[in-house]
C-alpha atoms as a PDB file:
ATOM      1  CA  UNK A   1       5.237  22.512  13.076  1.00  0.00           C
ATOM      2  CA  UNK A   2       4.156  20.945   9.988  1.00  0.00           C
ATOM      3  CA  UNK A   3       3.065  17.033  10.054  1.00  0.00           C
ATOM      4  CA  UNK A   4       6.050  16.281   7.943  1.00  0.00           C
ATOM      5  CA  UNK A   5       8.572  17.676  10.685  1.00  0.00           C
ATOM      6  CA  UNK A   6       7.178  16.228  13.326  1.00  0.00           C
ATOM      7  CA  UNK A   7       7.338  12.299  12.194  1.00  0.00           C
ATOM      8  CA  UNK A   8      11.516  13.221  11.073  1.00  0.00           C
ATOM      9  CA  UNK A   9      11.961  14.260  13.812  1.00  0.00           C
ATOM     10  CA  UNK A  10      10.460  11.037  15.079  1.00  0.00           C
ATOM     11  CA  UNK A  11      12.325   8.950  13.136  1.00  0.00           C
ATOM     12  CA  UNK A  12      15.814  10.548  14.075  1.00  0.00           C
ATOM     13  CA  UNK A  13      15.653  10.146  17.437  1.00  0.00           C
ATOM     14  CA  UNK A  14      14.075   6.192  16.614  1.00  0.00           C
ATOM     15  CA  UNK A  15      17.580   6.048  14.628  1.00  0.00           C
ATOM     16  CA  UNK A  16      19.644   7.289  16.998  1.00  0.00           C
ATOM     17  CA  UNK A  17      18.434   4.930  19.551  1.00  0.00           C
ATOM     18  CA  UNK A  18      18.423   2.095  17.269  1.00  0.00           C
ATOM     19  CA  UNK A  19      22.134   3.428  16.409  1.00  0.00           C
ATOM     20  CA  UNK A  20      23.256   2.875  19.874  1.00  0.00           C
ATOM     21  CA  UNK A  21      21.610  -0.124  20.776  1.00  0.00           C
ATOM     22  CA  UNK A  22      23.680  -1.988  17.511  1.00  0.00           C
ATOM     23  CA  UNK A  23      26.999   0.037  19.121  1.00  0.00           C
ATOM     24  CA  UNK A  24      26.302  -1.653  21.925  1.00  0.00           C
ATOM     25  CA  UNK A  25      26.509  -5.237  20.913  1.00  0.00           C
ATOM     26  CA  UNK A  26      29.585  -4.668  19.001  1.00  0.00           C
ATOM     27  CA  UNK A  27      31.607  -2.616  21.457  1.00  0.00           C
ATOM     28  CA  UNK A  28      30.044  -5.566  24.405  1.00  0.00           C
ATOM     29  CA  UNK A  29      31.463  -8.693  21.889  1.00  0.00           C
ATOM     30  CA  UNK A  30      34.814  -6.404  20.495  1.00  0.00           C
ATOM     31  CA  UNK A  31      35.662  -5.870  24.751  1.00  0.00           C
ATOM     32  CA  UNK A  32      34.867  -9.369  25.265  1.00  0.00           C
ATOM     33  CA  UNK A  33      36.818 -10.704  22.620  1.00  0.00           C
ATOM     34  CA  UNK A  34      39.714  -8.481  23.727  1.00  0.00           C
ATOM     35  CA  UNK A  35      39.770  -9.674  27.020  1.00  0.00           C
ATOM     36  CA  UNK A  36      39.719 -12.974  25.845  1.00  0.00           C
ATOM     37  CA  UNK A  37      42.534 -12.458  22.830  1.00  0.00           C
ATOM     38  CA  UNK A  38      43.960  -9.230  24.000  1.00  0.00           C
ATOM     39  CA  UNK A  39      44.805  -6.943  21.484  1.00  0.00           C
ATOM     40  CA  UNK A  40      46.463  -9.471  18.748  1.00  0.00           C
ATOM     41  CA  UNK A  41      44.873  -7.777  15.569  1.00  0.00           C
ATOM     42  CA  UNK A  42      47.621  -4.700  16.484  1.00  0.00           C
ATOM     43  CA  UNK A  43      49.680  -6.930  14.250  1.00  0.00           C
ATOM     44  CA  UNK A  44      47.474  -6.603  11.513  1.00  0.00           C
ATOM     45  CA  UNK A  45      48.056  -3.662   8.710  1.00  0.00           C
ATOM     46  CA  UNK A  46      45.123  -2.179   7.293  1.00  0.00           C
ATOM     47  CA  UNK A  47      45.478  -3.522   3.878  1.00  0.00           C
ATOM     48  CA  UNK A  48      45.180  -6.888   6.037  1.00  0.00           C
ATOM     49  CA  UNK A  49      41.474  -5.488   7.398  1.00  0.00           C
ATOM     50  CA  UNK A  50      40.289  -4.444   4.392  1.00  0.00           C
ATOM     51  CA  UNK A  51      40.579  -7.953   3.262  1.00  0.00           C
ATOM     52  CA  UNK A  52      39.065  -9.670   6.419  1.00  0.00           C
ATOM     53  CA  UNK A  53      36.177  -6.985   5.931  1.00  0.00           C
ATOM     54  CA  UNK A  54      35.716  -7.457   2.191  1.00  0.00           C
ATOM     55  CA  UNK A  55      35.572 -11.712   2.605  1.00  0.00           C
ATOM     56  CA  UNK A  56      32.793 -10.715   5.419  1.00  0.00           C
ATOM     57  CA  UNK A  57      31.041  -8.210   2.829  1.00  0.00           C
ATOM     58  CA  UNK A  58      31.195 -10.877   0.047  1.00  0.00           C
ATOM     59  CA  UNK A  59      29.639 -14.138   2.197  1.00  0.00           C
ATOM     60  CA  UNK A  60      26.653 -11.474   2.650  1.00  0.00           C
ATOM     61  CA  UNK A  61      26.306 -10.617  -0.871  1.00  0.00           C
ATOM     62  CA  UNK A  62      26.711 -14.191  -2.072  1.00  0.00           C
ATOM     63  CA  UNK A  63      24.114 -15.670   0.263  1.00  0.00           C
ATOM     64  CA  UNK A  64      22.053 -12.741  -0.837  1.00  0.00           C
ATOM     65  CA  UNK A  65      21.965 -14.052  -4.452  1.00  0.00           C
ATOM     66  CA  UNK A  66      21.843 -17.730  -3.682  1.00  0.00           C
ATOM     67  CA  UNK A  67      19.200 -17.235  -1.166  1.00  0.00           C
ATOM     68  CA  UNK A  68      21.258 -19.996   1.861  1.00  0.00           C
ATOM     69  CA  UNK A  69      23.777 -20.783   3.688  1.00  0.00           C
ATOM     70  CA  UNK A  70      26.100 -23.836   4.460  1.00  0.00           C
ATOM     71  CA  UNK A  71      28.205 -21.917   7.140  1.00  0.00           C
ATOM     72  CA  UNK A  72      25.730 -21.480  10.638  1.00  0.00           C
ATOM     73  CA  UNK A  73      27.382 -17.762  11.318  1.00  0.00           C
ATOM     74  CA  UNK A  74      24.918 -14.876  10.748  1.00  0.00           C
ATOM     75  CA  UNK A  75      24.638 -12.395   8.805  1.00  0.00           C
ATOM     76  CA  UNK A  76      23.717 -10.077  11.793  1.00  0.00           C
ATOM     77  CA  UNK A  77      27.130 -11.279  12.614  1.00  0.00           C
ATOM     78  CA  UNK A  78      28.551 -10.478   9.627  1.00  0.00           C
ATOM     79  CA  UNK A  79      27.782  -7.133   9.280  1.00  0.00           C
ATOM     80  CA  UNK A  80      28.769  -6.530  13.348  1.00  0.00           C
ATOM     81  CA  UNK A  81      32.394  -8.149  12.226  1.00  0.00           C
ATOM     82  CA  UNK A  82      32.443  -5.513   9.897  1.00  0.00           C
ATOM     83  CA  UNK A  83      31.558  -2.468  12.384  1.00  0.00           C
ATOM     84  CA  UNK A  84      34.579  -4.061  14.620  1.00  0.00           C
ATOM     85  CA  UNK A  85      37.035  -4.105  12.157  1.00  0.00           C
ATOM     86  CA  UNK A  86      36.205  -0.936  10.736  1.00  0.00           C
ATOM     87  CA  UNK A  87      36.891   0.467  14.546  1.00  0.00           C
ATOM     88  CA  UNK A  88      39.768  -1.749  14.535  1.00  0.00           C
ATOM     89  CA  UNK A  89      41.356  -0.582  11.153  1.00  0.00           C
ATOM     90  CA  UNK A  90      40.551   3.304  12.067  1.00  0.00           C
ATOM     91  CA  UNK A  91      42.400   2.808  15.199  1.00  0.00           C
ATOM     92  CA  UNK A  92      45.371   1.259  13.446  1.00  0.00           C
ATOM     93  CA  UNK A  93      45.217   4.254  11.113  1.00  0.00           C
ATOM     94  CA  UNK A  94      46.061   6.695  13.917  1.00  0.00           C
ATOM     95  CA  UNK A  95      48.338   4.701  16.382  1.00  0.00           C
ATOM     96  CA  UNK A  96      49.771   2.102  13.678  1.00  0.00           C
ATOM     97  CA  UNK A  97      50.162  -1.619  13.141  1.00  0.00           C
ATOM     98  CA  UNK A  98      52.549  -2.646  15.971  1.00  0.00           C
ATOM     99  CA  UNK A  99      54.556  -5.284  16.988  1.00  0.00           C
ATOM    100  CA  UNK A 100      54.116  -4.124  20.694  1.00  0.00           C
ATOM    101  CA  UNK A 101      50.254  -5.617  20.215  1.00  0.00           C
ATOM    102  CA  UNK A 102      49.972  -4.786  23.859  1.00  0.00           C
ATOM    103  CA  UNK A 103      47.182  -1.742  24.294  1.00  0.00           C
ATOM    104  CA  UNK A 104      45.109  -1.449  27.563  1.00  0.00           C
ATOM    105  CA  UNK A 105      41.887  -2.222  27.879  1.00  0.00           C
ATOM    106  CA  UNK A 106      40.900   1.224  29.370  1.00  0.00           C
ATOM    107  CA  UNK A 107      43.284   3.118  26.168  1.00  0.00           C
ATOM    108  CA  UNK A 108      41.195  -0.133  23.822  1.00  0.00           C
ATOM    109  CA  UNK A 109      37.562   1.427  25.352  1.00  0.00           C
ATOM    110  CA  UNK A 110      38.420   4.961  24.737  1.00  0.00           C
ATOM    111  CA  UNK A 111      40.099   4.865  20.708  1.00  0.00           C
ATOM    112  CA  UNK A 112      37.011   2.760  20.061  1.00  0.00           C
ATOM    113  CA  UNK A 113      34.151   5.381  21.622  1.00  0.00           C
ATOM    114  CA  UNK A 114      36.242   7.766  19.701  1.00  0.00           C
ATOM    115  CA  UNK A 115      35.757   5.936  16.603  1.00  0.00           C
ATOM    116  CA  UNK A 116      32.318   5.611  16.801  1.00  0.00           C
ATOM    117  CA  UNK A 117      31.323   8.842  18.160  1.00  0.00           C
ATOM    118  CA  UNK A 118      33.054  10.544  15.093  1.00  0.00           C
ATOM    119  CA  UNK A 119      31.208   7.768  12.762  1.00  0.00           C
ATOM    120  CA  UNK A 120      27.532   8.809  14.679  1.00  0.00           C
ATOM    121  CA  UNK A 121      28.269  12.038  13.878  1.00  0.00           C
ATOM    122  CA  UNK A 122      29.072  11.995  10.220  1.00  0.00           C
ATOM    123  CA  UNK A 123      25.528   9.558   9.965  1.00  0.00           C
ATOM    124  CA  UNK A 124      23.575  12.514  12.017  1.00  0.00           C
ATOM    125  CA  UNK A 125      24.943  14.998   9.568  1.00  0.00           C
ATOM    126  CA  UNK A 126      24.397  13.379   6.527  1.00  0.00           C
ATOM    127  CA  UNK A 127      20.895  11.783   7.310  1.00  0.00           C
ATOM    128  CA  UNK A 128      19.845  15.848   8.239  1.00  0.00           C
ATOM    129  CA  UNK A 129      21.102  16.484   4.840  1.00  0.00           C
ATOM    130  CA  UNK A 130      19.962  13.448   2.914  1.00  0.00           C
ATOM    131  CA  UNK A 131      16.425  12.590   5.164  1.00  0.00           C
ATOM    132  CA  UNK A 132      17.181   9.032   6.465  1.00  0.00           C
ATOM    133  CA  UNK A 133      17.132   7.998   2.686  1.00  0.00           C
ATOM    134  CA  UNK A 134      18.581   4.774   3.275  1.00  0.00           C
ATOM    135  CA  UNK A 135      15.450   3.871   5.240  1.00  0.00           C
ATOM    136  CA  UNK A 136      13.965   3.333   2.051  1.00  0.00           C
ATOM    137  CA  UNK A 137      17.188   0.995   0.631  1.00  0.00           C
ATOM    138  CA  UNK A 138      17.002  -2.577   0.259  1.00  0.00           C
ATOM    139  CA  UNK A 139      19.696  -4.550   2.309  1.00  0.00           C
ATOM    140  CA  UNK A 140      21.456  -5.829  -0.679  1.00  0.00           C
ATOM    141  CA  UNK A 141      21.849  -2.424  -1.381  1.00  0.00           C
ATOM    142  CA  UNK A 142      23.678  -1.713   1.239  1.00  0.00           C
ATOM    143  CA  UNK A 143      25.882  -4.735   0.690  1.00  0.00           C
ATOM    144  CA  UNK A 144      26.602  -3.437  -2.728  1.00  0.00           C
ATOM    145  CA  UNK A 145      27.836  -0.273  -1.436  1.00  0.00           C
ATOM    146  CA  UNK A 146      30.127  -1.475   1.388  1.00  0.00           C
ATOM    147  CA  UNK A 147      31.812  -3.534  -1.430  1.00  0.00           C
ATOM    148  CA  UNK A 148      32.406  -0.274  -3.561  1.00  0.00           C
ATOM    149  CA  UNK A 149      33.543   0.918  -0.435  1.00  0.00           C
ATOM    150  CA  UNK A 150      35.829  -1.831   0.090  1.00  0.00           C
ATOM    151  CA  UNK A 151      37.290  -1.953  -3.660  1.00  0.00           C
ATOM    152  CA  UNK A 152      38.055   2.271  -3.344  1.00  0.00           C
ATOM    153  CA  UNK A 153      39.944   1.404  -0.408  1.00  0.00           C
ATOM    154  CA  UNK A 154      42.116  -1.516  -1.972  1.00  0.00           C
ATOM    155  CA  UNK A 155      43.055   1.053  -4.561  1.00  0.00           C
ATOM    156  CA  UNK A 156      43.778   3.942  -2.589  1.00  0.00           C
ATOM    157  CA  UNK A 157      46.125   1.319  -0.683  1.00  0.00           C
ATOM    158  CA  UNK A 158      47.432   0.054  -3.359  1.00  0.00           C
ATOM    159  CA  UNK A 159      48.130   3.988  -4.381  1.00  0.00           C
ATOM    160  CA  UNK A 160      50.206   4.019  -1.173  1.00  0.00           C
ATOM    161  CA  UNK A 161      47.283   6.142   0.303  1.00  0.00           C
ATOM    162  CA  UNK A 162      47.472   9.193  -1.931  1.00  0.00           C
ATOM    163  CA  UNK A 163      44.283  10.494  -3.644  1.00  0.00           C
ATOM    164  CA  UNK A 164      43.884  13.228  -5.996  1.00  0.00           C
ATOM    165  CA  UNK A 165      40.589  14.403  -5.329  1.00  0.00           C
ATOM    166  CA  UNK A 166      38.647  11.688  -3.466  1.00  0.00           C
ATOM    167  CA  UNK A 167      38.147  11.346   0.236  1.00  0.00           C
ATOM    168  CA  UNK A 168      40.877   8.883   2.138  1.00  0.00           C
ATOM    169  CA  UNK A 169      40.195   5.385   3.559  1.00  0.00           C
ATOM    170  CA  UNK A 170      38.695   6.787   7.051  1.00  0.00           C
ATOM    171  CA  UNK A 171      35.904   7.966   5.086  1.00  0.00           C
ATOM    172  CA  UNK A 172      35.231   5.015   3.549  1.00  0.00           C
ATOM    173  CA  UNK A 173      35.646   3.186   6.757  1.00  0.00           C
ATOM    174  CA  UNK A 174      33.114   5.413   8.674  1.00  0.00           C
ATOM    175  CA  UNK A 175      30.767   5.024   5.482  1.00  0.00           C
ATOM    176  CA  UNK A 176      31.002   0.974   5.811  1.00  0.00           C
ATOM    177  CA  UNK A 177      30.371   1.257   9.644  1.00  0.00           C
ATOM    178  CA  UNK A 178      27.340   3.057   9.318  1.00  0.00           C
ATOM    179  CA  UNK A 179      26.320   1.384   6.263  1.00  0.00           C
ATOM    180  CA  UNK A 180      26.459  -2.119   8.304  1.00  0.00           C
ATOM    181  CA  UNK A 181      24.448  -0.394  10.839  1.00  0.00           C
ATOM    182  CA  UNK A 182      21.640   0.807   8.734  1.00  0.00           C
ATOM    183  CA  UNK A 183      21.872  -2.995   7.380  1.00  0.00           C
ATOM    184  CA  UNK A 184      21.530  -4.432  10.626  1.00  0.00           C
ATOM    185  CA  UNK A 185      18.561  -1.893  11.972  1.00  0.00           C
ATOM    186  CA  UNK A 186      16.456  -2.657   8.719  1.00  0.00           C
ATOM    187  CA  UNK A 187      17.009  -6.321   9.411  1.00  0.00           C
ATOM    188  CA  UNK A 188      15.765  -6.121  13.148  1.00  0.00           C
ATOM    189  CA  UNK A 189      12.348  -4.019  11.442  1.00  0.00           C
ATOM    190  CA  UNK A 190      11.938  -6.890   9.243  1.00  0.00           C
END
């Protein structure tokens, strides 16, 4: 097996690892945070997420340019807000916004490994097909994309959710989840 292989091969399973270890935190703080809260954000329509999601993408991207902060809350923390809400707004997608806010812990633990396992395996298939290229991305990067991602959402919302020929807002909210996660890995490397 050629040299070349060998170290991909490396580095997926590094990712992968790496991957799991960010899921981690964020499904450890989103459990926590629901047992403390319970399940409030059911109230919460996903044009309503998108929102709390883009004001957490744009405090990134403006400390990125100014180079400080005057709020104390991470960025780490930042981009894991944004990996929870994504979960959250992909589970409101398929069960709703509700006023019955009410959803079991146990029914809460299995929507959100559902959520992420399909968002692991779109980043497995497209970092076989596009060789861990964001590896080699700069953070602010990233940032910009997540807001792109953001602004195609607000518009497809504001187009009542049709699309003519572009993917729908679960893609975009898988892409932001993993983008945040490649963020977050590159920032633990640094």
């Amino acid at each position: 097996m050629p040299e070349q292989e060998v170290e991909q091969k490396k580095e997926s399973k590094n990712t992968i690892a790496q991957y799991d270890e960010v899921i981690q935190k964020c499904r450890d703080v989103f459990l926590k945070k629901s047992k403390d809260y319970g399940t409030s954000w059911r109230i919460l329509r996903t044009s309503s997420l998108t929102d709390q999601i883009f004001i957490k993408a744009q405090r990134i991207r403006t400390i990125e340019e100014k180079g400080e902060r005057k709020v104390q809350d991470s960025i780490e923390g930042e981009y894991s807000g944004m990996i929870n809400y994504c979960i959250i707004a992909l589970i409101q997608l398929e069960i709703g916004s509700d006023l019955d806010i009410d959803l079991p812990i146990d029914k809460l633990e299995v929507l959100y490994d559902q959520k992420v396992n399909a968002t692991k395996q779109l980043m497995l298939d497209k970092n076989h097909d596009y060789g861990e290229a964001w590896r080699d991305m700069r953070t602010s990067s990233l940032t910009d994309l997540i807001l792109a991602k953001l602004l195609r959402i607000k518009q497809i919302e504001d187009n009542k959710g049709a699309t003519l020929i572009s993917e729908g807002i679960d893609a975009n909210y898988h892409d932001i989840i993993n983008y945040s996660i490649f963020a977050l890995i590159k920032m633990s490397e640094a």
